[in-house]
C-alpha atoms as a PDB file:
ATOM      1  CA  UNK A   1     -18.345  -1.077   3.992  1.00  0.00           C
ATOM      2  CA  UNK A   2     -16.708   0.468   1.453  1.00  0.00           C
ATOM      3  CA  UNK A   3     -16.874   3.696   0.314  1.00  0.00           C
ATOM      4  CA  UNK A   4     -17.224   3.720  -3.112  1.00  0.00           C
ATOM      5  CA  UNK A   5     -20.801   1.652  -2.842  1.00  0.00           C
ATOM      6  CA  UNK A   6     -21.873   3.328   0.133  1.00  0.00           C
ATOM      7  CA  UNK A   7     -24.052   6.796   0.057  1.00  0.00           C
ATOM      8  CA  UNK A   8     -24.133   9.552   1.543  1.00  0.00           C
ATOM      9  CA  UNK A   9     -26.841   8.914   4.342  1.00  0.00           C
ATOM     10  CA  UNK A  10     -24.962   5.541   4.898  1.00  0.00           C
ATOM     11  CA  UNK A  11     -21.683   7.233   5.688  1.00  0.00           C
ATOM     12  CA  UNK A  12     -23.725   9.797   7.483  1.00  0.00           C
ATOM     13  CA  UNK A  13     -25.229   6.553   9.918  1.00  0.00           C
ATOM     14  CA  UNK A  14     -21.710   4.712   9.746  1.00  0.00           C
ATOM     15  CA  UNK A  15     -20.296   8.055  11.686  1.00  0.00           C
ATOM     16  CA  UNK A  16     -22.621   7.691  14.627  1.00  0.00           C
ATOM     17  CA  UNK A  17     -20.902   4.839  15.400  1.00  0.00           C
ATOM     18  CA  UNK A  18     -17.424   4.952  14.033  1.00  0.00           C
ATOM     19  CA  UNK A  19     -14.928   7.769  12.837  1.00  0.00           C
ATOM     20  CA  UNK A  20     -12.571   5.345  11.912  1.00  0.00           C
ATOM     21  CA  UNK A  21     -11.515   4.953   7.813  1.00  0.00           C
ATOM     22  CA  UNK A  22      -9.176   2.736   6.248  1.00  0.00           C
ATOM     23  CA  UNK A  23      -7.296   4.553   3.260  1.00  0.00           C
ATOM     24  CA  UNK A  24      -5.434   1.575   0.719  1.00  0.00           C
ATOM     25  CA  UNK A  25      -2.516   3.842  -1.361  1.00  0.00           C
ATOM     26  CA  UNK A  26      -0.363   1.996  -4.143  1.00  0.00           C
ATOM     27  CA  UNK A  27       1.453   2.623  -7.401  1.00  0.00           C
ATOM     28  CA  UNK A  28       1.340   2.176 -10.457  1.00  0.00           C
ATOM     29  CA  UNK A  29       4.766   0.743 -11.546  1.00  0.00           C
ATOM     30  CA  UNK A  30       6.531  -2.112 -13.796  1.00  0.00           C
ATOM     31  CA  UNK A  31       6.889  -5.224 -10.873  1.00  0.00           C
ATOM     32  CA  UNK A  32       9.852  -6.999 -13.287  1.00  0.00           C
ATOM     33  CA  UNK A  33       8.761  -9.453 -15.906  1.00  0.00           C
ATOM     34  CA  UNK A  34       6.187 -11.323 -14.610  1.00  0.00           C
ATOM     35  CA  UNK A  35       4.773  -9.256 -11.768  1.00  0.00           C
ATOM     36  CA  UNK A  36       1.496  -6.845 -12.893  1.00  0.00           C
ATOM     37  CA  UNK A  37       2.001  -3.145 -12.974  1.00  0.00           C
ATOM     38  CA  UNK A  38      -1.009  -2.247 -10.484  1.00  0.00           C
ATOM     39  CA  UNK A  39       0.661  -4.527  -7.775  1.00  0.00           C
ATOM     40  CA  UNK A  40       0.822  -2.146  -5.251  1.00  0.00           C
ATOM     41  CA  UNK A  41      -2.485  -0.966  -5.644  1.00  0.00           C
ATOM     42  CA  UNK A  42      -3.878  -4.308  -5.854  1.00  0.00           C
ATOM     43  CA  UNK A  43      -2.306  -5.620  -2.480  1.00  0.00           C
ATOM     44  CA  UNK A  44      -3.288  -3.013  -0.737  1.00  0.00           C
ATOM     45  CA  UNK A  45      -7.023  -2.722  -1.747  1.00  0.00           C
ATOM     46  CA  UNK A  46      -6.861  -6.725  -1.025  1.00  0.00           C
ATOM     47  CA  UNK A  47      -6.128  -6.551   2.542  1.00  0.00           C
ATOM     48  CA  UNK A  48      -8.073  -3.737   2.922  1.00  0.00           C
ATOM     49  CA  UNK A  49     -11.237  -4.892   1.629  1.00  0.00           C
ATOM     50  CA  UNK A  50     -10.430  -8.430   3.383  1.00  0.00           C
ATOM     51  CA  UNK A  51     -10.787  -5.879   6.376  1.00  0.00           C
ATOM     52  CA  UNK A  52     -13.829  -4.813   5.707  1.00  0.00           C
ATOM     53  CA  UNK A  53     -15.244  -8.459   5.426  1.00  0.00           C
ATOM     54  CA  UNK A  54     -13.879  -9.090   8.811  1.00  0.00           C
ATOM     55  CA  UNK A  55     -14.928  -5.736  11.196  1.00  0.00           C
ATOM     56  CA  UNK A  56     -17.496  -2.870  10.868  1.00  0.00           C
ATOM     57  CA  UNK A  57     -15.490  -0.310   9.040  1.00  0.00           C
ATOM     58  CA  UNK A  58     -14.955   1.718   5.904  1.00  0.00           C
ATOM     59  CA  UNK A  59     -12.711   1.587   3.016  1.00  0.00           C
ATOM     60  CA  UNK A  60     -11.752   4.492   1.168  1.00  0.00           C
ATOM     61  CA  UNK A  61     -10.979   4.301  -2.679  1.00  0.00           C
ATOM     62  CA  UNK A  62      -7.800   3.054  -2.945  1.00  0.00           C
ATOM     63  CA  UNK A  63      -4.794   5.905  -3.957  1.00  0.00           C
ATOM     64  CA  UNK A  64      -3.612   4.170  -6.718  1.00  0.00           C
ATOM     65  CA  UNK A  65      -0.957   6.049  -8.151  1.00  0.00           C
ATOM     66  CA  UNK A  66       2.040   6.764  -5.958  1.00  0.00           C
ATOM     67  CA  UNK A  67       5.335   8.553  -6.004  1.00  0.00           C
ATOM     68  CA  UNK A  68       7.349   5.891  -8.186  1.00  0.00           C
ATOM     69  CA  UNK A  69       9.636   8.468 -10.619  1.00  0.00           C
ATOM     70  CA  UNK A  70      12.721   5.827 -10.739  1.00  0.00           C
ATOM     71  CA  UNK A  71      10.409   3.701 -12.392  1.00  0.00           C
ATOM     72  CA  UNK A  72       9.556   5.855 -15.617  1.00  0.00           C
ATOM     73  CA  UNK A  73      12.259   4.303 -17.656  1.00  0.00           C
ATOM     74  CA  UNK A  74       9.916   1.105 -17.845  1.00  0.00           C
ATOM     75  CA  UNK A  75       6.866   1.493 -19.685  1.00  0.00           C
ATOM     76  CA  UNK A  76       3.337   1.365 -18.251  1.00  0.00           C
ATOM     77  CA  UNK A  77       4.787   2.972 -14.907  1.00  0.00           C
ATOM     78  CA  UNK A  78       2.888   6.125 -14.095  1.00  0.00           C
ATOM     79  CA  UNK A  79       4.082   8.459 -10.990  1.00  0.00           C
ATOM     80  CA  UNK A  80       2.918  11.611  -9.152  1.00  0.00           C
ATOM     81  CA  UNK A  81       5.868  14.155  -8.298  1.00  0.00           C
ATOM     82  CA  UNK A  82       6.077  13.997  -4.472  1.00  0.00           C
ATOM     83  CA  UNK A  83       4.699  17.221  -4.108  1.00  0.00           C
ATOM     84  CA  UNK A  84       1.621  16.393  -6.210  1.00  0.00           C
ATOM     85  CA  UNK A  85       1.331  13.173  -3.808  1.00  0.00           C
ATOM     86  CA  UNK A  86       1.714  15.116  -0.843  1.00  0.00           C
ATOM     87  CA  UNK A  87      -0.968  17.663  -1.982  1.00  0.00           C
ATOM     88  CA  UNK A  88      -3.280  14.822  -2.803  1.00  0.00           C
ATOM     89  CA  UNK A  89      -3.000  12.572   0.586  1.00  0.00           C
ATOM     90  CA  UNK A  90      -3.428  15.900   2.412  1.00  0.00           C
ATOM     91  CA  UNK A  91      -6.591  16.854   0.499  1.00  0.00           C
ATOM     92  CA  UNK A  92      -7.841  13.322   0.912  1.00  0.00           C
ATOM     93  CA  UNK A  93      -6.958  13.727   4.717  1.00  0.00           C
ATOM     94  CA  UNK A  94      -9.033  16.997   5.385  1.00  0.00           C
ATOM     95  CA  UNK A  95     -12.007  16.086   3.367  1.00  0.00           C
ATOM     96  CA  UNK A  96     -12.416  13.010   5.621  1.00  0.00           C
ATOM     97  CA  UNK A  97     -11.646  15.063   8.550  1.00  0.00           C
ATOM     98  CA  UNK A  98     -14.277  17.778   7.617  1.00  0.00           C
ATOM     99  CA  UNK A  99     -17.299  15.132   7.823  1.00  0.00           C
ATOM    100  CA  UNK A 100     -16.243  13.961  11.008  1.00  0.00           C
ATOM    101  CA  UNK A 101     -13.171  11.236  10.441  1.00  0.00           C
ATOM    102  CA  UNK A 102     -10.875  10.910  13.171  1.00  0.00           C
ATOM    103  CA  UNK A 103      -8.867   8.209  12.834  1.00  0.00           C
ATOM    104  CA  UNK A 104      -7.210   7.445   8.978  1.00  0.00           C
ATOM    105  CA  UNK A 105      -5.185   4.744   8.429  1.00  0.00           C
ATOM    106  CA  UNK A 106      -3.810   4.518   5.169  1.00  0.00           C
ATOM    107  CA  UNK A 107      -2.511   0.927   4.439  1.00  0.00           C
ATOM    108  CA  UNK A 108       0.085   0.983   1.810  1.00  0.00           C
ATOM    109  CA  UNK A 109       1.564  -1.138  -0.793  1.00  0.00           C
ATOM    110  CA  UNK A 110       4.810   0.802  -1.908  1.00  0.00           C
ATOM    111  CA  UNK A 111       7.725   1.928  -0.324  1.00  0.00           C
ATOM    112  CA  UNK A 112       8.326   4.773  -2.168  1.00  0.00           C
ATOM    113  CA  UNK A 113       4.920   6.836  -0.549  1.00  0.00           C
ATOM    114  CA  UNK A 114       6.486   6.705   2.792  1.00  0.00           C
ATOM    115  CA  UNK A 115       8.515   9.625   2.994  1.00  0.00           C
ATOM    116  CA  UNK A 116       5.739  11.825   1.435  1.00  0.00           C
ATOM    117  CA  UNK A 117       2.719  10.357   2.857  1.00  0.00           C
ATOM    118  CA  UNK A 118       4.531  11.229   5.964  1.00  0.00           C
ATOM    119  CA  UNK A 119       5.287  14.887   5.034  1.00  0.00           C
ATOM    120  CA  UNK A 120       1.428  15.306   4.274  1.00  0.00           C
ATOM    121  CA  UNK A 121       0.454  13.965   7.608  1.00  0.00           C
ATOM    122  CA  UNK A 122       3.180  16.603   9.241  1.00  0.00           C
ATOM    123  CA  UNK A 123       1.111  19.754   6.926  1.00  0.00           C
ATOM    124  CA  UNK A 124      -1.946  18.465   8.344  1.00  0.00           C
ATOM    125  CA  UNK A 125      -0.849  19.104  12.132  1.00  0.00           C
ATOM    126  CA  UNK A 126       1.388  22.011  11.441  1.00  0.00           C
ATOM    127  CA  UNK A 127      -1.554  24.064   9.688  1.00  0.00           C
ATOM    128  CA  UNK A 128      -3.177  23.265  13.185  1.00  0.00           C
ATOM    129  CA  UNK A 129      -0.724  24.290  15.288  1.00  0.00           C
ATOM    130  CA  UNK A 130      -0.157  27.288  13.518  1.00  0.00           C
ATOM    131  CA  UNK A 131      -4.021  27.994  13.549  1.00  0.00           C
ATOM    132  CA  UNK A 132      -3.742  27.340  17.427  1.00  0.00           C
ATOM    133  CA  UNK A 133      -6.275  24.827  16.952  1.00  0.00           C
ATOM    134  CA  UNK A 134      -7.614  23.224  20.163  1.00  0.00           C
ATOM    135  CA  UNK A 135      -9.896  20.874  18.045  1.00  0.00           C
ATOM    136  CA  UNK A 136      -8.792  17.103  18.807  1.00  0.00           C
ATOM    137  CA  UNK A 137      -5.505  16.044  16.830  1.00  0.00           C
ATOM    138  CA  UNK A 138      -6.455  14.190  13.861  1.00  0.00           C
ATOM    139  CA  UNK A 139      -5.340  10.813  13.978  1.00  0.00           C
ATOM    140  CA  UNK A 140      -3.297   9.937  10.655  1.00  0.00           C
ATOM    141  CA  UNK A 141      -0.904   6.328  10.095  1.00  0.00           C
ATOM    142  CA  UNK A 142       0.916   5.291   7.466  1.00  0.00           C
ATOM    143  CA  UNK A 143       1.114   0.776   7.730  1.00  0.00           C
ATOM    144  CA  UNK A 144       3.541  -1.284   4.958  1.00  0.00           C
ATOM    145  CA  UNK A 145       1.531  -4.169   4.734  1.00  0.00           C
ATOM    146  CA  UNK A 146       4.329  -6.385   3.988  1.00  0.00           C
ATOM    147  CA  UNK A 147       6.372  -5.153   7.401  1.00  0.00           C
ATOM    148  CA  UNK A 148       3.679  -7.134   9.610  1.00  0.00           C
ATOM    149  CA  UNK A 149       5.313  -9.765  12.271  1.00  0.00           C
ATOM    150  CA  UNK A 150       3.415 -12.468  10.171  1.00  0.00           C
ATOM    151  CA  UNK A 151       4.176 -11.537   6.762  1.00  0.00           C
ATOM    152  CA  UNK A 152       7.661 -11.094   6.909  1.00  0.00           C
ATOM    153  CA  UNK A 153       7.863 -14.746   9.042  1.00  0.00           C
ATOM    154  CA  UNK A 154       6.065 -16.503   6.345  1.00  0.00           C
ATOM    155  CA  UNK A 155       7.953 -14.807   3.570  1.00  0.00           C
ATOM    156  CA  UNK A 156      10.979 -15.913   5.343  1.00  0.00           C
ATOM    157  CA  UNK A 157      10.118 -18.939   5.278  1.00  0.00           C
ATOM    158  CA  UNK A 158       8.445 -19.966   1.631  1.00  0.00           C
ATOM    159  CA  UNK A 159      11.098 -17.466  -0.150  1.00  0.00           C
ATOM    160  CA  UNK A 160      14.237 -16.903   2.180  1.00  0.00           C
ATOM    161  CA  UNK A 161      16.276 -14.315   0.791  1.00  0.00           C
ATOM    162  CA  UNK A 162      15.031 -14.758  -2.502  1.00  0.00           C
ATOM    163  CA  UNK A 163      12.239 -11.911  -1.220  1.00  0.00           C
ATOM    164  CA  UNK A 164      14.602  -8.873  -2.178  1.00  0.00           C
ATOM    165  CA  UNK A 165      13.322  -5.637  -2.186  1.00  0.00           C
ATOM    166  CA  UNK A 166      11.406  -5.017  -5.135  1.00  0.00           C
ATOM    167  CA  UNK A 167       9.261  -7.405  -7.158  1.00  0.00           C
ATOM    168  CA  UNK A 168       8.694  -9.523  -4.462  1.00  0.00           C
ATOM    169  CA  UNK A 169       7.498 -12.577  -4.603  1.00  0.00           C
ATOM    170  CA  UNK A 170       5.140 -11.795  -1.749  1.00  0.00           C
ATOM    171  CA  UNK A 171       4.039  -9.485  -2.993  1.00  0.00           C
ATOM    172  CA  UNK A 172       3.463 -10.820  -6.353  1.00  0.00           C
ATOM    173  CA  UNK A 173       1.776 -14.028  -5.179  1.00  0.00           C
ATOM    174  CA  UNK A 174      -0.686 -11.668  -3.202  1.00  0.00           C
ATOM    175  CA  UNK A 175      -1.249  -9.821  -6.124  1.00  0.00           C
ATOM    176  CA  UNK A 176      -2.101 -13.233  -8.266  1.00  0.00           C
ATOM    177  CA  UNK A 177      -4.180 -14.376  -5.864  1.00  0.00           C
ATOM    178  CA  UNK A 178      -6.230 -11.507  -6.467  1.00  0.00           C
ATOM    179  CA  UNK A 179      -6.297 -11.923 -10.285  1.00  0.00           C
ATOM    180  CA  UNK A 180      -5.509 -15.498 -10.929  1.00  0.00           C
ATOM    181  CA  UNK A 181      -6.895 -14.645 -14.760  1.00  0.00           C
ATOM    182  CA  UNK A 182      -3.678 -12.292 -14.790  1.00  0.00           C
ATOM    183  CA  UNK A 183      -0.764 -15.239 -13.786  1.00  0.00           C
ATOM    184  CA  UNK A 184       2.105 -14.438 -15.819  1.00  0.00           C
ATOM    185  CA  UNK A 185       4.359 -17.670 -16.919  1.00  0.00           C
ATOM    186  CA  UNK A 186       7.842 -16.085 -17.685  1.00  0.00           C
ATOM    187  CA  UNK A 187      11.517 -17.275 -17.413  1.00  0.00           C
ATOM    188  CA  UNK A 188      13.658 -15.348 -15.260  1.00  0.00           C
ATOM    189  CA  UNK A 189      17.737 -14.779 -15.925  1.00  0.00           C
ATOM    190  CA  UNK A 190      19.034 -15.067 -13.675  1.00  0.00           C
ATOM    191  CA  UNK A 191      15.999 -16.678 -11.283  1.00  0.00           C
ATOM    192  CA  UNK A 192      17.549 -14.399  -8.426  1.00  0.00           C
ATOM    193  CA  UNK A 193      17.851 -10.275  -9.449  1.00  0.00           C
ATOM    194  CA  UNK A 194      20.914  -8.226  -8.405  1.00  0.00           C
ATOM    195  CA  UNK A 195      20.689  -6.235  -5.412  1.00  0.00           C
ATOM    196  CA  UNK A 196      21.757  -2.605  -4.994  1.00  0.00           C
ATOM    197  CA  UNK A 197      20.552   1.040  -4.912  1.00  0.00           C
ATOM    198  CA  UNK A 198      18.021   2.777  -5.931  1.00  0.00           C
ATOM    199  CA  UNK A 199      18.217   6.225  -7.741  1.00  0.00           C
ATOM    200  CA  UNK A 200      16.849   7.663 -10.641  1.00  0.00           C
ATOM    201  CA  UNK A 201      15.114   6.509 -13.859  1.00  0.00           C
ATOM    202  CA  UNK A 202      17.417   5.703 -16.512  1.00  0.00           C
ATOM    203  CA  UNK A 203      20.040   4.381 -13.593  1.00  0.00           C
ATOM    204  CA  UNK A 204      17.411   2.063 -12.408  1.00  0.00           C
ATOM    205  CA  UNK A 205      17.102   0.626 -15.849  1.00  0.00           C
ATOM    206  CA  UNK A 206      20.712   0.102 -16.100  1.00  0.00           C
ATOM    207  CA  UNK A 207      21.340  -1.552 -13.291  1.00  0.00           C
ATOM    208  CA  UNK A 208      18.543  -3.558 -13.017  1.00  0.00           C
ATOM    209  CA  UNK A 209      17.340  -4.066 -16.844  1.00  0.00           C
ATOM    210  CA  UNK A 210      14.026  -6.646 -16.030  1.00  0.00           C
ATOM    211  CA  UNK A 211      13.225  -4.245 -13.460  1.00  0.00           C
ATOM    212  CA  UNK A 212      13.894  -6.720 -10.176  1.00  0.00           C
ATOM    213  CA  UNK A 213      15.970  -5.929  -7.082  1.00  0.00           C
ATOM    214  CA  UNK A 214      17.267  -8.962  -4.947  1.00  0.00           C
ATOM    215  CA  UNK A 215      14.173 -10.628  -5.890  1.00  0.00           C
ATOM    216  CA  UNK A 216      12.803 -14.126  -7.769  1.00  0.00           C
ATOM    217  CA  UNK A 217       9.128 -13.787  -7.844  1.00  0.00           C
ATOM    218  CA  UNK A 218       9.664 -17.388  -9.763  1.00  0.00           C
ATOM    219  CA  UNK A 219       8.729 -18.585  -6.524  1.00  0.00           C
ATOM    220  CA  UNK A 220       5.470 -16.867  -6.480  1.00  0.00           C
ATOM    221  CA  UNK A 221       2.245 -18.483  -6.779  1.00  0.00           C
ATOM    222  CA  UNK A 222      -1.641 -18.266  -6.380  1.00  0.00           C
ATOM    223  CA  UNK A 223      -1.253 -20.499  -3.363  1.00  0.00           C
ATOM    224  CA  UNK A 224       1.346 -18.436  -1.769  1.00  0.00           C
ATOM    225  CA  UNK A 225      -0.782 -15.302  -2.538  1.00  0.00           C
ATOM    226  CA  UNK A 226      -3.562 -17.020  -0.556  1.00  0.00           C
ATOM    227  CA  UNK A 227      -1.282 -17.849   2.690  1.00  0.00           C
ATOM    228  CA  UNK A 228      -0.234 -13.953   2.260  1.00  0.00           C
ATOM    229  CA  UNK A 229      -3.410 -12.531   2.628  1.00  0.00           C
ATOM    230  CA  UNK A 230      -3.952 -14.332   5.411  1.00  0.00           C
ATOM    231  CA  UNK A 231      -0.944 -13.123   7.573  1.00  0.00           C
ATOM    232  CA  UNK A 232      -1.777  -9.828   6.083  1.00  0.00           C
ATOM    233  CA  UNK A 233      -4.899  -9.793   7.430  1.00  0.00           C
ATOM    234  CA  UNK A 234      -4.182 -10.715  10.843  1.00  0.00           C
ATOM    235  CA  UNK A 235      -1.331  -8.426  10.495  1.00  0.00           C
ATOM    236  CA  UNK A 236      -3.521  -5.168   9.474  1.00  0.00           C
ATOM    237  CA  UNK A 237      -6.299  -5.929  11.455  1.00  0.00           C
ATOM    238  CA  UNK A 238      -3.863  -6.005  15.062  1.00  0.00           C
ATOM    239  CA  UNK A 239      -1.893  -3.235  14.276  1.00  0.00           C
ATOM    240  CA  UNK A 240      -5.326  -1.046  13.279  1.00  0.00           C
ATOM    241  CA  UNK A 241      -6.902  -2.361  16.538  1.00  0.00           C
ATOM    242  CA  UNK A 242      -3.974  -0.957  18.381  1.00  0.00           C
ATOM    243  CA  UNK A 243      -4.549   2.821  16.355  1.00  0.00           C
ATOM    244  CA  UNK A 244      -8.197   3.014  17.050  1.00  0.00           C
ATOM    245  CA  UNK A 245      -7.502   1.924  20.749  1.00  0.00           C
ATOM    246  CA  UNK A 246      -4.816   3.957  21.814  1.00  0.00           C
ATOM    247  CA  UNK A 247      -6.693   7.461  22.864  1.00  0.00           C
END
């Protein structure tokens, strides 16, 4: 079910059964020359709704703009300051947890929410043990879609370490699948981007000009998007097993 075409009194009935949620976060950032902007976004909302087909639970709205500030020197790219990020995961988190929510699970799509996503989840239990709460701990996990045991196998193997870090091909094939209207058919020079480190804006741009790192999403395809959902799913839908199971 997902959230956003669910109402009130169906959330209401869902809860009687279930305080389980499934939270998809993203970015909105440049994915290099050929890969679409809302990648991120659009992976994780993809595996997240596949979810949804597959087992009774609910999907939040996906989070779709991230913390993704040395991206800005490529236009389109749009980023929350991590402590506007942090603030909005952790008022996402205790809304949910004020109807009733016990378990979130936010699947993400980019890298660069980790580190805050994770500092929200740490205000949420240090405001209760401050408070001396003795209410049950809210249960709050942050899963890279792409780190799954079958993803990473079967990215291994149709891209090798053409992958890289950013601009995937994975991740950009998953992303096609999911808009095949939106295929982009662009030449890449070299076919294989530089690797190297990350820092700020206008560094980024410099050092990696088409916006790639260690990557050829070449490679990617709607077919390959296809086989990636597929791990993904298996992938998600173990690993959230294993978070709603483990009280």
């Amino acid at each position: 079910m997902l959230l956003q075409l669910a109402t009130w009194p169906e959330v209401e009935t869902y809860l009687e059964s279930s305080t389980a949620v499934v939270m998809p976060i993203g970015s909105t950032e440049q994915h290099g020359p050929n890969g679409l902007i809302g990648t991120d976004a659009i992976c994780a909302e993809t595996i997240a709704r596949e979810m949804s087909s597959r087992i009774d639970v609910l999907v939040g709205p996906t989070l779709a703009v991230g913390m993704a500030q040395h991206h800005l020197a490529f236009p389109g790219s749009i980023t929350l300051k991590p402590s506007t990020l942090l603030a909005l995961v952790r008022d996402v988190v205790e809304s949910l947890l004020c109807h009733g929510f016990s378990h979130l699970y936010f699947l993400n799509g980019h890298g660069g929410n980790v580190a805050t996503v994770g500092a929200a989840f740490s205000e949420v239990w240090s405001t209760r043990s401050f408070a001396g709460s003795s209410r049950a701990t809210p249960r709050l996990r942050l899963r890279n879609w792409w780190t799954g045991a079958r993803v990473m196998a079967l990215s291994a193997e149709l891209f090798g370490n053409a992958e890289g870090s950013h601009a995937t091909p994975s991740e950009v094939s998953l992303s096609w699948y999911a808009h095949a209207d939106a295929v982009k058919d662009v030449s890449l020079t070299p076919e294989q981007a530089p690797d190297g480190v990350i820092r700020d804006a206008a560094d980024y741009r410099r050092l990696f000009p088409d916006g790639r790192i260690g990557s050829n999403p070449g490679l990617a395809s709607v077919a390959h998007g296809e086989r990636i959902l597929a791990a993904a799913l298996e992938d998600a839908l173990e690993d959230f097993q294993r978070f709603t199971e483990a009280d």
